[in-house]
PDB file of N, CA and C in Angstrom:
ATOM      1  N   UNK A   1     -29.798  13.994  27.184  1.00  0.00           N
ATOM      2  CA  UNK A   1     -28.461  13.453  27.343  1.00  0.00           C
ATOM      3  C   UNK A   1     -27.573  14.517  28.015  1.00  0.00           C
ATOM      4  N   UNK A   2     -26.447  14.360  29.026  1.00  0.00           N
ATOM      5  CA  UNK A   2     -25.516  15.051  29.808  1.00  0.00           C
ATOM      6  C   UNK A   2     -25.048  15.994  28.809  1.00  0.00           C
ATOM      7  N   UNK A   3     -24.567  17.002  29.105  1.00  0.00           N
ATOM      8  CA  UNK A   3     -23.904  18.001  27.746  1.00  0.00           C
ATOM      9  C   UNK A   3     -22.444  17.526  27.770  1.00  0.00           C
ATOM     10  N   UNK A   4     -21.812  16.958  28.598  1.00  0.00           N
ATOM     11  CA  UNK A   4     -20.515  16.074  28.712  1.00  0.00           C
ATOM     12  C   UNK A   4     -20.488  14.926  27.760  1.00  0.00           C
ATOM     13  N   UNK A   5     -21.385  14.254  27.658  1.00  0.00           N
ATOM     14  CA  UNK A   5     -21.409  13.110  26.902  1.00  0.00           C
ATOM     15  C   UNK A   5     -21.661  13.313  25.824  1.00  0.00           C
ATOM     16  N   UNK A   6     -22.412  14.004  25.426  1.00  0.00           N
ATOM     17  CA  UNK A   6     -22.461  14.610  23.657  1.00  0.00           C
ATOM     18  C   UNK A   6     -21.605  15.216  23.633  1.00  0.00           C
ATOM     19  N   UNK A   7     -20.998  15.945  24.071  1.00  0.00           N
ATOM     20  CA  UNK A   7     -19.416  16.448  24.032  1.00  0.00           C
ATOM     21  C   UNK A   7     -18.805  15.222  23.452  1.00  0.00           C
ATOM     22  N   UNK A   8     -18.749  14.499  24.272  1.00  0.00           N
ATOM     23  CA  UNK A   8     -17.758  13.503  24.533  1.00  0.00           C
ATOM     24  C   UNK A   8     -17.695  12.225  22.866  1.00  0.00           C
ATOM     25  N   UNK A   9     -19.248  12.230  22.703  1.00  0.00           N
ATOM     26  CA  UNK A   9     -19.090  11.715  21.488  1.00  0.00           C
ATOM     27  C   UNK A   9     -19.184  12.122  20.189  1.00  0.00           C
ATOM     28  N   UNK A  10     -19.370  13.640  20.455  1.00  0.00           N
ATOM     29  CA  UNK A  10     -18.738  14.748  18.965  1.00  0.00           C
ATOM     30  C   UNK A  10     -17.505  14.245  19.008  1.00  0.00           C
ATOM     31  N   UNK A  11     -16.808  14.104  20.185  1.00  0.00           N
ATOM     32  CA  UNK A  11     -15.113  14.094  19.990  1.00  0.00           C
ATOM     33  C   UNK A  11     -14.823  12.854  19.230  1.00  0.00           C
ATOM     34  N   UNK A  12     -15.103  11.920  19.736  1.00  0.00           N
ATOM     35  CA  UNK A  12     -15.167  10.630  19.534  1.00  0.00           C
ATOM     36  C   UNK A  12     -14.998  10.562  17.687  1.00  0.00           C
ATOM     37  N   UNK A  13     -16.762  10.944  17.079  1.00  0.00           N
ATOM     38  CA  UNK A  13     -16.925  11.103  15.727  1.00  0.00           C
ATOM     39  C   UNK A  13     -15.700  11.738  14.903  1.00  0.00           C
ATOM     40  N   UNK A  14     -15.072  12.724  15.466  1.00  0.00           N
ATOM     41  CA  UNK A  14     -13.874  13.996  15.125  1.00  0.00           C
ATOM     42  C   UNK A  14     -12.619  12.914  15.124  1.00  0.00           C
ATOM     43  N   UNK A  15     -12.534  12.032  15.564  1.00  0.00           N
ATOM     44  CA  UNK A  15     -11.328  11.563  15.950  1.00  0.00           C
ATOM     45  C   UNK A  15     -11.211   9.847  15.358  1.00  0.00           C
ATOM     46  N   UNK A  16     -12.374   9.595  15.463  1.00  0.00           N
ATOM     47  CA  UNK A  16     -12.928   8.208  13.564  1.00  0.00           C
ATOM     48  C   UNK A  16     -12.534   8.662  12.457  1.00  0.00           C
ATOM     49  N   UNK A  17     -13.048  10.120  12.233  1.00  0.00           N
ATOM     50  CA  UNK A  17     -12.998  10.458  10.872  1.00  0.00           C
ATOM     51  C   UNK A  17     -11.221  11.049  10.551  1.00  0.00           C
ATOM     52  N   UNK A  18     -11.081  11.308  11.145  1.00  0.00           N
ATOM     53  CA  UNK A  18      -9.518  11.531  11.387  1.00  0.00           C
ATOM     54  C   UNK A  18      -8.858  10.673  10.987  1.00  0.00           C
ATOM     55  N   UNK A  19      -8.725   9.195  12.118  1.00  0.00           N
ATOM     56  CA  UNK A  19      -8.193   8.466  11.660  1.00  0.00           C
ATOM     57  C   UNK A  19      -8.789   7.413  10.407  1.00  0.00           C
ATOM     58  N   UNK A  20      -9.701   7.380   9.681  1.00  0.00           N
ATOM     59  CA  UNK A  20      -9.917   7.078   8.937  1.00  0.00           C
ATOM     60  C   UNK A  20      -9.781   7.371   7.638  1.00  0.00           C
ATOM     61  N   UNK A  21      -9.433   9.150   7.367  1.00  0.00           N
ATOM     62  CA  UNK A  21      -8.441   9.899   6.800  1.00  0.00           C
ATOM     63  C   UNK A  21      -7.218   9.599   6.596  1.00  0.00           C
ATOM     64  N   UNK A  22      -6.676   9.447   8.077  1.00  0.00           N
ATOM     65  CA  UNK A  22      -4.809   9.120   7.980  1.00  0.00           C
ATOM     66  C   UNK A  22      -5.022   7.413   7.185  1.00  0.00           C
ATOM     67  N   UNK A  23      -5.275   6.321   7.819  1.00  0.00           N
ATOM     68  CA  UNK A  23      -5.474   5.182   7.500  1.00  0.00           C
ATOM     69  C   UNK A  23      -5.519   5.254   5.396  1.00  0.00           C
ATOM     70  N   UNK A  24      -6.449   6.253   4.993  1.00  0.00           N
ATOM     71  CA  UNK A  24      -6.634   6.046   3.556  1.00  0.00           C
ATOM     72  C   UNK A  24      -4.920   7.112   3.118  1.00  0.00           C
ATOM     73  N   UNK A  25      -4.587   7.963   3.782  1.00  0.00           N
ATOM     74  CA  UNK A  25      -3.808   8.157   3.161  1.00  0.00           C
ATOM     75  C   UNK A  25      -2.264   7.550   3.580  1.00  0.00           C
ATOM     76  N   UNK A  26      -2.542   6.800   4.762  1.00  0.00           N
ATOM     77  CA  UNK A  26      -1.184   5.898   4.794  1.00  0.00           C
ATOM     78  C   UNK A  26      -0.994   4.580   3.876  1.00  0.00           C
ATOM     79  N   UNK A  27      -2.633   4.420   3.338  1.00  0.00           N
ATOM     80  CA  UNK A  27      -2.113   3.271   2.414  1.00  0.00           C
ATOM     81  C   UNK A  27      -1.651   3.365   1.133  1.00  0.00           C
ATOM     82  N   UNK A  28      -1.967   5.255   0.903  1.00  0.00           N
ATOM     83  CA  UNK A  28      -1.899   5.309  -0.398  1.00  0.00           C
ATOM     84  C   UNK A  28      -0.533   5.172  -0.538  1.00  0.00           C
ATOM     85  N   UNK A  29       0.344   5.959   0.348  1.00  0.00           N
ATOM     86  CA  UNK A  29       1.741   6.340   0.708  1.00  0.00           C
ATOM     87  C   UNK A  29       2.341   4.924   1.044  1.00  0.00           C
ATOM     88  N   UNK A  30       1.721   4.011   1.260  1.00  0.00           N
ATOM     89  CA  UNK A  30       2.407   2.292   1.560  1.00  0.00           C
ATOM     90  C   UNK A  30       2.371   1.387   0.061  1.00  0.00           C
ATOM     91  N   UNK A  31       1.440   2.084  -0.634  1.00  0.00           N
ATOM     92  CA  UNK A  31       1.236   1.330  -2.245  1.00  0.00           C
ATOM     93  C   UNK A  31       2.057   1.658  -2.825  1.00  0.00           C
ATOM     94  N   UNK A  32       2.418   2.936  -2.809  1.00  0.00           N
ATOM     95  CA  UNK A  32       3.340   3.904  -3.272  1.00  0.00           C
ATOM     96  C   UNK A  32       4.912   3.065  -3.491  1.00  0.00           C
ATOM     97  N   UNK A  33       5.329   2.924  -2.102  1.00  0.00           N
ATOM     98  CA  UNK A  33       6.302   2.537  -2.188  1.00  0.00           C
ATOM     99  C   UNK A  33       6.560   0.918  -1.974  1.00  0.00           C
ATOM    100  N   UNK A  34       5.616   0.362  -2.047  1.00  0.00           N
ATOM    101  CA  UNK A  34       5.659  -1.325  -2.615  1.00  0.00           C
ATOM    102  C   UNK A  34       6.223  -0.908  -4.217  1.00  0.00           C
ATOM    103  N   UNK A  35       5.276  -0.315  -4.872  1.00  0.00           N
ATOM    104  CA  UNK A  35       4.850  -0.436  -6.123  1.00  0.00           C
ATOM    105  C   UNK A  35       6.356   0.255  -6.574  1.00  0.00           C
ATOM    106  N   UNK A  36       6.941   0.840  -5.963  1.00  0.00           N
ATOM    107  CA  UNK A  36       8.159   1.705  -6.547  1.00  0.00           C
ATOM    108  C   UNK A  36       9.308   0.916  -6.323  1.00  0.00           C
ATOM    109  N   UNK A  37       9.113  -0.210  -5.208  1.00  0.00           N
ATOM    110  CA  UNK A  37      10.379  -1.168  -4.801  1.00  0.00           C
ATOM    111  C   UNK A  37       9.974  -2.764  -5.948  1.00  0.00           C
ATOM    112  N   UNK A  38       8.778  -3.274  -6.613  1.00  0.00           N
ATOM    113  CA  UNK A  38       8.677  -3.311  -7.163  1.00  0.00           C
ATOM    114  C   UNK A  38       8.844  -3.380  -8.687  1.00  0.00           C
ATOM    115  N   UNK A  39       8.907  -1.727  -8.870  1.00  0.00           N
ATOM    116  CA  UNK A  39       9.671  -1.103 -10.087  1.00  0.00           C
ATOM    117  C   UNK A  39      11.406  -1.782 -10.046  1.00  0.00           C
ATOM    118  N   UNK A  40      11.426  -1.274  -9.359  1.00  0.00           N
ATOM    119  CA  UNK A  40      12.708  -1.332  -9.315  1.00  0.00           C
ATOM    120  C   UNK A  40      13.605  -2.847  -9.241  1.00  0.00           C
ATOM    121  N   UNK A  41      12.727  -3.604  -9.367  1.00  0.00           N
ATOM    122  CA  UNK A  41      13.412  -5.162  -9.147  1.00  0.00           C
ATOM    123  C   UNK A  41      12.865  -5.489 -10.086  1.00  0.00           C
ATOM    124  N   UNK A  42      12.085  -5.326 -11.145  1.00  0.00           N
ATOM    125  CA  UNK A  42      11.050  -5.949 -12.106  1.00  0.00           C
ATOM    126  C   UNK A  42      12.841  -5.828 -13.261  1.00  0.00           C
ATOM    127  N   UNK A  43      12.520  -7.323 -13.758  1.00  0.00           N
ATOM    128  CA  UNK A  43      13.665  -7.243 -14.906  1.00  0.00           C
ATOM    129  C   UNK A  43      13.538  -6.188 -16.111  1.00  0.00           C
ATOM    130  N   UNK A  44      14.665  -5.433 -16.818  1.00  0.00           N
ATOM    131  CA  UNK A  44      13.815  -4.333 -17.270  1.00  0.00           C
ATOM    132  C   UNK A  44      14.828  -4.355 -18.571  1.00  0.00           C
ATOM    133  N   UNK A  45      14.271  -5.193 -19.559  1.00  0.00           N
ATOM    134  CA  UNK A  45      14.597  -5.467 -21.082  1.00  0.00           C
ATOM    135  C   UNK A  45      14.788  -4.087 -21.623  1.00  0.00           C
ATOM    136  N   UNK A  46      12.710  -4.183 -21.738  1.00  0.00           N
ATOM    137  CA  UNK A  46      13.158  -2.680 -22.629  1.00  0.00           C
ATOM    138  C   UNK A  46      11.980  -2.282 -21.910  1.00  0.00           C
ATOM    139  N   UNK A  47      11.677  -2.171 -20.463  1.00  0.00           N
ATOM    140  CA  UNK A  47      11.347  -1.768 -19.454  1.00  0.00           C
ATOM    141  C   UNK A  47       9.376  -1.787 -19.589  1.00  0.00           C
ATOM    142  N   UNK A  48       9.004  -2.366 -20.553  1.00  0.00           N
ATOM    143  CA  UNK A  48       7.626  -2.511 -20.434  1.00  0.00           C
ATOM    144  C   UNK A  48       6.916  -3.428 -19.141  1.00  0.00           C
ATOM    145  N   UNK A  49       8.125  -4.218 -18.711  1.00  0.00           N
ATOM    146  CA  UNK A  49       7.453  -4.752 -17.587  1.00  0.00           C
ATOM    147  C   UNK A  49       7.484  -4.083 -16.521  1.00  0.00           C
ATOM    148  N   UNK A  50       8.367  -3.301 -16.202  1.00  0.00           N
ATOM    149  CA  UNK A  50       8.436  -2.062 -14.761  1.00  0.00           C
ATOM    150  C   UNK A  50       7.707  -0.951 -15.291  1.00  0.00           C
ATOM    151  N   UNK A  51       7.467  -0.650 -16.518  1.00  0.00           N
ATOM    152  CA  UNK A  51       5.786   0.132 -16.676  1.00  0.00           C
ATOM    153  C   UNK A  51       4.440  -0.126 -16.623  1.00  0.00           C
ATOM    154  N   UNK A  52       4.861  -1.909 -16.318  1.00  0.00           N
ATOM    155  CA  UNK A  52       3.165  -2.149 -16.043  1.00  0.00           C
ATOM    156  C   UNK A  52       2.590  -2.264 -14.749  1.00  0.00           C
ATOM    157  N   UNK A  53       3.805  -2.037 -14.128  1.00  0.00           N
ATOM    158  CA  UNK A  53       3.280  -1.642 -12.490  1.00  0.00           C
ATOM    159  C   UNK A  53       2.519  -1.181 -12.136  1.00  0.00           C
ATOM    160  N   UNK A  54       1.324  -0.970 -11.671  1.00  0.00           N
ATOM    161  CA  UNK A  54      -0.061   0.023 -11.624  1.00  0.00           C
ATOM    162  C   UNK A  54      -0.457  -0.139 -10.213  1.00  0.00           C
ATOM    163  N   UNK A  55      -1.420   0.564  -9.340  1.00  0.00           N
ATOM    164  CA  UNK A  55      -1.980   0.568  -8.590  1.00  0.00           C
ATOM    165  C   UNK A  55      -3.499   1.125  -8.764  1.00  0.00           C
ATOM    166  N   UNK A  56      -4.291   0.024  -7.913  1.00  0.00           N
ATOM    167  CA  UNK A  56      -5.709   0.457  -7.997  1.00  0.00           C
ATOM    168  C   UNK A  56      -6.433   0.966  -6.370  1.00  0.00           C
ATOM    169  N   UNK A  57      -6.416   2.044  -6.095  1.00  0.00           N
ATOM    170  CA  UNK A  57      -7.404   2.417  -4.794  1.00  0.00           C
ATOM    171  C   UNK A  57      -8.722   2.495  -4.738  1.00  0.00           C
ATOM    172  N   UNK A  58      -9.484   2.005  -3.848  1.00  0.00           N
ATOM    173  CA  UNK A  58     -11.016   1.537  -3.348  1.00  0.00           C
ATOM    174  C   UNK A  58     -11.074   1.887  -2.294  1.00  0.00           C
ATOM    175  N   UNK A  59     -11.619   2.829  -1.778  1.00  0.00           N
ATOM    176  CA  UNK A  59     -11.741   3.140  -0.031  1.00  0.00           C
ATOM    177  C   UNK A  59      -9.861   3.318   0.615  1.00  0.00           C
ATOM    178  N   UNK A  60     -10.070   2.267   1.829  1.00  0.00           N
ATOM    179  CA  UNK A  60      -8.925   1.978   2.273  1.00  0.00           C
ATOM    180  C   UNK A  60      -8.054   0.277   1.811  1.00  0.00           C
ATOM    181  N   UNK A  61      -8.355   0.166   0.382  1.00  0.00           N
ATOM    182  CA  UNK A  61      -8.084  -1.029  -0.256  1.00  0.00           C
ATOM    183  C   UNK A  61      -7.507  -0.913  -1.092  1.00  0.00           C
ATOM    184  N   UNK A  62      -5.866  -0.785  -1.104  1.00  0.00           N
ATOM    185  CA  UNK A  62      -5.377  -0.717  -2.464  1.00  0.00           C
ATOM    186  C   UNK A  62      -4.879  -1.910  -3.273  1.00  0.00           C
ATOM    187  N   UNK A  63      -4.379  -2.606  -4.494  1.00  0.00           N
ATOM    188  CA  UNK A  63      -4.561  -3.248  -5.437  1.00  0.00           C
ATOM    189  C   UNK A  63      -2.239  -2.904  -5.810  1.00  0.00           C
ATOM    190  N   UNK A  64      -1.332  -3.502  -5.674  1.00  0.00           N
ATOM    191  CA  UNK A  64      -0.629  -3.105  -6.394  1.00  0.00           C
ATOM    192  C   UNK A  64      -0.337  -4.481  -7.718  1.00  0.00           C
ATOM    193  N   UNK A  65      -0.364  -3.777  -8.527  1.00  0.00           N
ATOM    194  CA  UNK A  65      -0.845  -5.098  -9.990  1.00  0.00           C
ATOM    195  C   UNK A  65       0.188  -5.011 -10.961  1.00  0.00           C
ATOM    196  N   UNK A  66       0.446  -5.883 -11.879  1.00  0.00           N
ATOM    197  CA  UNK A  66       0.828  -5.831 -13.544  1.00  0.00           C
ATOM    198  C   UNK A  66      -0.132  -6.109 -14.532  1.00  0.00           C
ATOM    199  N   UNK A  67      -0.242  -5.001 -15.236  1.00  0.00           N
ATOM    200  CA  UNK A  67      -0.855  -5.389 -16.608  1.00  0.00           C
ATOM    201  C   UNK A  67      -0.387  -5.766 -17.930  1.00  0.00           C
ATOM    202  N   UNK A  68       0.448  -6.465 -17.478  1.00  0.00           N
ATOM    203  CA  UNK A  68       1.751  -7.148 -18.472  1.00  0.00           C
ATOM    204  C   UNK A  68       1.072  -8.718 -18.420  1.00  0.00           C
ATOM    205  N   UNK A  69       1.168  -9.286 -19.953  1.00  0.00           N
ATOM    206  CA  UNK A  69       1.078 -10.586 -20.149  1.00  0.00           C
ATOM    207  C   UNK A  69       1.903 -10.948 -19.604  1.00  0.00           C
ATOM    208  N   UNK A  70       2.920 -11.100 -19.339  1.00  0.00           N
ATOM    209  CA  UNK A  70       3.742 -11.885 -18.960  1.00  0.00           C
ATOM    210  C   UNK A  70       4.845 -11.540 -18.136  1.00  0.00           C
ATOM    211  N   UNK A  71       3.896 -10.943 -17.085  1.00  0.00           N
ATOM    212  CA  UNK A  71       4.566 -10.561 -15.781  1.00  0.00           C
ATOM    213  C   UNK A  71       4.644 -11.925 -14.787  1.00  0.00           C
ATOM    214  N   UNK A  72       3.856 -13.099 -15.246  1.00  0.00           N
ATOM    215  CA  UNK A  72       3.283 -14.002 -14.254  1.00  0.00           C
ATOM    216  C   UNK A  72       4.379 -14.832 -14.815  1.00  0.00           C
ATOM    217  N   UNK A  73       4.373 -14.942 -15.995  1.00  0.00           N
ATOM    218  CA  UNK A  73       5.720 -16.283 -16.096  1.00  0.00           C
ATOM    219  C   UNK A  73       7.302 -15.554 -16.140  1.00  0.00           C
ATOM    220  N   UNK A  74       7.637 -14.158 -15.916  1.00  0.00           N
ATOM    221  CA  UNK A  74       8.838 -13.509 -15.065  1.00  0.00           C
ATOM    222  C   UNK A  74       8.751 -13.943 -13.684  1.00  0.00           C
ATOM    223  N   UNK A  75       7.740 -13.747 -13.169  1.00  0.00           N
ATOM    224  CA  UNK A  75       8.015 -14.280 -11.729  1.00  0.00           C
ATOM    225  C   UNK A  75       7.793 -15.619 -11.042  1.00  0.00           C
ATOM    226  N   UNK A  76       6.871 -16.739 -11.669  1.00  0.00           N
ATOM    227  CA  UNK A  76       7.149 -17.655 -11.431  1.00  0.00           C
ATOM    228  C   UNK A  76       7.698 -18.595 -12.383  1.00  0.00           C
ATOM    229  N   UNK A  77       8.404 -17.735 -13.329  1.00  0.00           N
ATOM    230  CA  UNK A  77       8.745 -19.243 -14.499  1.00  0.00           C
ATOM    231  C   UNK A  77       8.322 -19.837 -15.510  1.00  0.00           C
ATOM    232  N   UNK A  78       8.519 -20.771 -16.796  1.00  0.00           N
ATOM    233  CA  UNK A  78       7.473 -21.246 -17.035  1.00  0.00           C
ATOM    234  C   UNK A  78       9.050 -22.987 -17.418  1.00  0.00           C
ATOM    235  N   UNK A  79       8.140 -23.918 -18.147  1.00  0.00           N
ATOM    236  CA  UNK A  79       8.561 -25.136 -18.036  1.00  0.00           C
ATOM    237  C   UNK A  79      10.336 -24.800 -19.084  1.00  0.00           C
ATOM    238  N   UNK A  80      10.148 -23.367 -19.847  1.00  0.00           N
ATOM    239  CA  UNK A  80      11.425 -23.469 -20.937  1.00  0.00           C
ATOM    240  C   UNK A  80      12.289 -22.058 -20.222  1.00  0.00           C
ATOM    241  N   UNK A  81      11.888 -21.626 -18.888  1.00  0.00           N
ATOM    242  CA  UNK A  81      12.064 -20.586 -18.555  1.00  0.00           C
ATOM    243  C   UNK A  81      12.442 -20.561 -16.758  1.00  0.00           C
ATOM    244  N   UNK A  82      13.527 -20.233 -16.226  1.00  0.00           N
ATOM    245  CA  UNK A  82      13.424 -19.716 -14.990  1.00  0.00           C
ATOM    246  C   UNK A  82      12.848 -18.474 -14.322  1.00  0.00           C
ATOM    247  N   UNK A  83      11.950 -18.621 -13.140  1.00  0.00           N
ATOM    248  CA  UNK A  83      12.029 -17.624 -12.335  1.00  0.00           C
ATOM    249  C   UNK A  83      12.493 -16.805 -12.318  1.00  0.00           C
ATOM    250  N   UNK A  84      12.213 -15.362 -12.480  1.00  0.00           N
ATOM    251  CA  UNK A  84      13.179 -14.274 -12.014  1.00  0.00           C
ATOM    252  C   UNK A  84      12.173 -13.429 -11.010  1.00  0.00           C
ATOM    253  N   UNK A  85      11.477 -14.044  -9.884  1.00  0.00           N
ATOM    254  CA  UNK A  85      11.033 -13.228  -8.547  1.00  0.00           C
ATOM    255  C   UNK A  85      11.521 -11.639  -8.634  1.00  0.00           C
ATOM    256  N   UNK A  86      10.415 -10.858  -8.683  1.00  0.00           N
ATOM    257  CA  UNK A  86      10.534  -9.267  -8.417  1.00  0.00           C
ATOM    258  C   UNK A  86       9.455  -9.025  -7.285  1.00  0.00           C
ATOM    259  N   UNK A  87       8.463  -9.600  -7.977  1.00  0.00           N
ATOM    260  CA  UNK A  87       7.194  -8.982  -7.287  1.00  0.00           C
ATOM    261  C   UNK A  87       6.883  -9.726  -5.593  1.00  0.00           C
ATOM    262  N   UNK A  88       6.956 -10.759  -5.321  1.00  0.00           N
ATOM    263  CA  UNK A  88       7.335 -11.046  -3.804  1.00  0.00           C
ATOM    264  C   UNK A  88       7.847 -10.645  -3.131  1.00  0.00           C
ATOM    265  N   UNK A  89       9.532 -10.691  -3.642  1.00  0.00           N
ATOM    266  CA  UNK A  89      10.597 -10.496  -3.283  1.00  0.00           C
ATOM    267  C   UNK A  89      10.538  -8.497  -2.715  1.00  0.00           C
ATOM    268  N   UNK A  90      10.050  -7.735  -3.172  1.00  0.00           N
ATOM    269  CA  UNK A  90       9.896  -6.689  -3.209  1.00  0.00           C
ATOM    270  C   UNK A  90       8.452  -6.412  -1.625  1.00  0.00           C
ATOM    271  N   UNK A  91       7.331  -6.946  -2.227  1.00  0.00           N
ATOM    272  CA  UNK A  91       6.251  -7.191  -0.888  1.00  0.00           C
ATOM    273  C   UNK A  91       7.225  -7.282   0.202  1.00  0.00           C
ATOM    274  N   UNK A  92       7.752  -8.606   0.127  1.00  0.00           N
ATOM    275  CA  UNK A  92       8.406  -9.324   1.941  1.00  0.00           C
ATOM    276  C   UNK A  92       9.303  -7.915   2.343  1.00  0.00           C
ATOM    277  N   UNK A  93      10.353  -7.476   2.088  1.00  0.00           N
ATOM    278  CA  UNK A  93      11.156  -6.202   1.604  1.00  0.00           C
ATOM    279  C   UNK A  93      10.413  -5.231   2.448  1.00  0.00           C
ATOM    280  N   UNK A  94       9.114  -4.713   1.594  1.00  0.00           N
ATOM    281  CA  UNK A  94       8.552  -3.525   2.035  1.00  0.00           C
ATOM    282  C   UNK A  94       7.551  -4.061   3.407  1.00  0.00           C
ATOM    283  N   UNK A  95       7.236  -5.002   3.689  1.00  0.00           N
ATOM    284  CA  UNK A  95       6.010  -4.965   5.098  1.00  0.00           C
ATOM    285  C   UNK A  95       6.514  -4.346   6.104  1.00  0.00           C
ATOM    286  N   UNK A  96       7.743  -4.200   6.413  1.00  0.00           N
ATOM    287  CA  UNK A  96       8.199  -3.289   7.522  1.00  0.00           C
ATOM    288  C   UNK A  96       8.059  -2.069   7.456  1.00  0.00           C
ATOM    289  N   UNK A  97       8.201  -1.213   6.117  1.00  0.00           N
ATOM    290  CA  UNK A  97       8.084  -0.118   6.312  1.00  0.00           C
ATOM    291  C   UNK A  97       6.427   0.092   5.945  1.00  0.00           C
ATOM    292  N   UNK A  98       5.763  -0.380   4.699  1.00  0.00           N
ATOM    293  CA  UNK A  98       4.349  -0.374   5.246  1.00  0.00           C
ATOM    294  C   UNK A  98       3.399  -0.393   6.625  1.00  0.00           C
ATOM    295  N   UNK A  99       4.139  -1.140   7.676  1.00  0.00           N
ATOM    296  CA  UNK A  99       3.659  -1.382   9.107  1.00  0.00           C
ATOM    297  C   UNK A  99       4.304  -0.148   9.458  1.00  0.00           C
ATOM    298  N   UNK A 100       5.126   0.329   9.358  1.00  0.00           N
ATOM    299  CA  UNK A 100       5.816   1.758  10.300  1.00  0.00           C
ATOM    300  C   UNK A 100       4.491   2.798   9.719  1.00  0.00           C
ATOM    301  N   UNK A 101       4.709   2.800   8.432  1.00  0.00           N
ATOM    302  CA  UNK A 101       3.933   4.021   7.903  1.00  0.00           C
ATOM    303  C   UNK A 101       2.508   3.963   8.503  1.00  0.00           C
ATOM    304  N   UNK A 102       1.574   3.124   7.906  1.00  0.00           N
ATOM    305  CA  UNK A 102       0.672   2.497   8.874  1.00  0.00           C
ATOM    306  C   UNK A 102       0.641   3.204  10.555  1.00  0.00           C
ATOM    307  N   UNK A 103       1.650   2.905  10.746  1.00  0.00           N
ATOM    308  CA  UNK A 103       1.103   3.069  12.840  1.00  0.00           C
ATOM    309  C   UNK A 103       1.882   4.115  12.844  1.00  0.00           C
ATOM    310  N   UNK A 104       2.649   4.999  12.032  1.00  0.00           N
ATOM    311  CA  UNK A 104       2.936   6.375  12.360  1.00  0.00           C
ATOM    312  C   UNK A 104       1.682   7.536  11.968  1.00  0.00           C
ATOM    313  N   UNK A 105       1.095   7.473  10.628  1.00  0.00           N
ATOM    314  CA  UNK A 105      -0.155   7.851  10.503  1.00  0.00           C
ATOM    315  C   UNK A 105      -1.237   8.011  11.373  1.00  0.00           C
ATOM    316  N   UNK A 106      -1.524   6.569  11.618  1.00  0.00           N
ATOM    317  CA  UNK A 106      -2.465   6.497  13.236  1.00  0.00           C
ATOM    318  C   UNK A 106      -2.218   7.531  14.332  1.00  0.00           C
ATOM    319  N   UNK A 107      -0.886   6.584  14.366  1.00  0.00           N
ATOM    320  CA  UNK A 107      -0.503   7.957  15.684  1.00  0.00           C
ATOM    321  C   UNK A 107      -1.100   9.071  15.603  1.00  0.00           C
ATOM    322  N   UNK A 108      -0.251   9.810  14.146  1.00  0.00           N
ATOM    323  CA  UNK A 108      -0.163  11.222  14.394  1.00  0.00           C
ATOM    324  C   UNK A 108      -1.370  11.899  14.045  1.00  0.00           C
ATOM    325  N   UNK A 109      -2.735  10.333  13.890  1.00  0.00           N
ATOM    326  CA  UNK A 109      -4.111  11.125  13.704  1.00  0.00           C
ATOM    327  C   UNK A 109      -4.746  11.394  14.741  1.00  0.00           C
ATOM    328  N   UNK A 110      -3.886  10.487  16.039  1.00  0.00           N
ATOM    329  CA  UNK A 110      -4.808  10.582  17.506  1.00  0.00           C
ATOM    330  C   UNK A 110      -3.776  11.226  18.135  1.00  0.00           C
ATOM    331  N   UNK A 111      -2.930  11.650  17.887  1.00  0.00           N
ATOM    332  CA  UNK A 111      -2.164  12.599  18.904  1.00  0.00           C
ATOM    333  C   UNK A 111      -2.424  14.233  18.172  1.00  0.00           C
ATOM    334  N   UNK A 112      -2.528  13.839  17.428  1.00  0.00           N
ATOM    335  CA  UNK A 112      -3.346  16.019  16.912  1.00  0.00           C
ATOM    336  C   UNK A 112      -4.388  16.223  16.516  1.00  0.00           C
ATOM    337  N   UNK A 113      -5.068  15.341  17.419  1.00  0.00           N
ATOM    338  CA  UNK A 113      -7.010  15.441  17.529  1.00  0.00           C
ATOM    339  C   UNK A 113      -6.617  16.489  19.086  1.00  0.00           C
TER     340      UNK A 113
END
């Protein structure tokens, strides 16, 4: 093989693993702050439901969750109970800055390769 082209795809490998680096740690840094905007809208009695905020990471797959019984009928309701939306309301909120963080990461994994 050319010594250019194995060059060429050491670089290549150097510059996957890179961004596949930034990618895991831009999502951690995007869970982060779902999960903290989140917090912060979750109705907070005597605040066990904005402590059950949790996040779970898998590769480049993160999880932002409640482990609260009854985080599900706070946010959608139940038949003796209204809605009080946190956890949507908070997602829609954050996708903009998740998408910034996201493609600023990238960037700055292929511009300082």
């Amino acid at each position: 093989m050319d010594k250019d082209l194995v060059r060429l795809n050491r670089e290549i490998d150097k510059l996957k693993k890179k961004v596949r680096e930034s990618i895991s740690a831009g999502v951690s840094l995007s869970a982060d702050a779902v999960k903290k905007e989140i917090r912060n809208r979750a109705p907070s009695d005597t605040g066990e439901l904005r402590d059950s905020i949790k996040t779970a990471k898998n590769g480049t797959v993160v999880s932002v969750y409640s482990d609260s019984d009854h985080a599900g009928f706070v946010e959608f309701g139940t038949s003796k109970m209204a809605a009080k939306p946190f956890f949507r309301p908070a997602i829609d909120t954050s996708k903009s800055a998740v998408f910034s963080t996201m493609k600023k990461t990238i960037q700055d994994a292929i511009h300082d390769n």
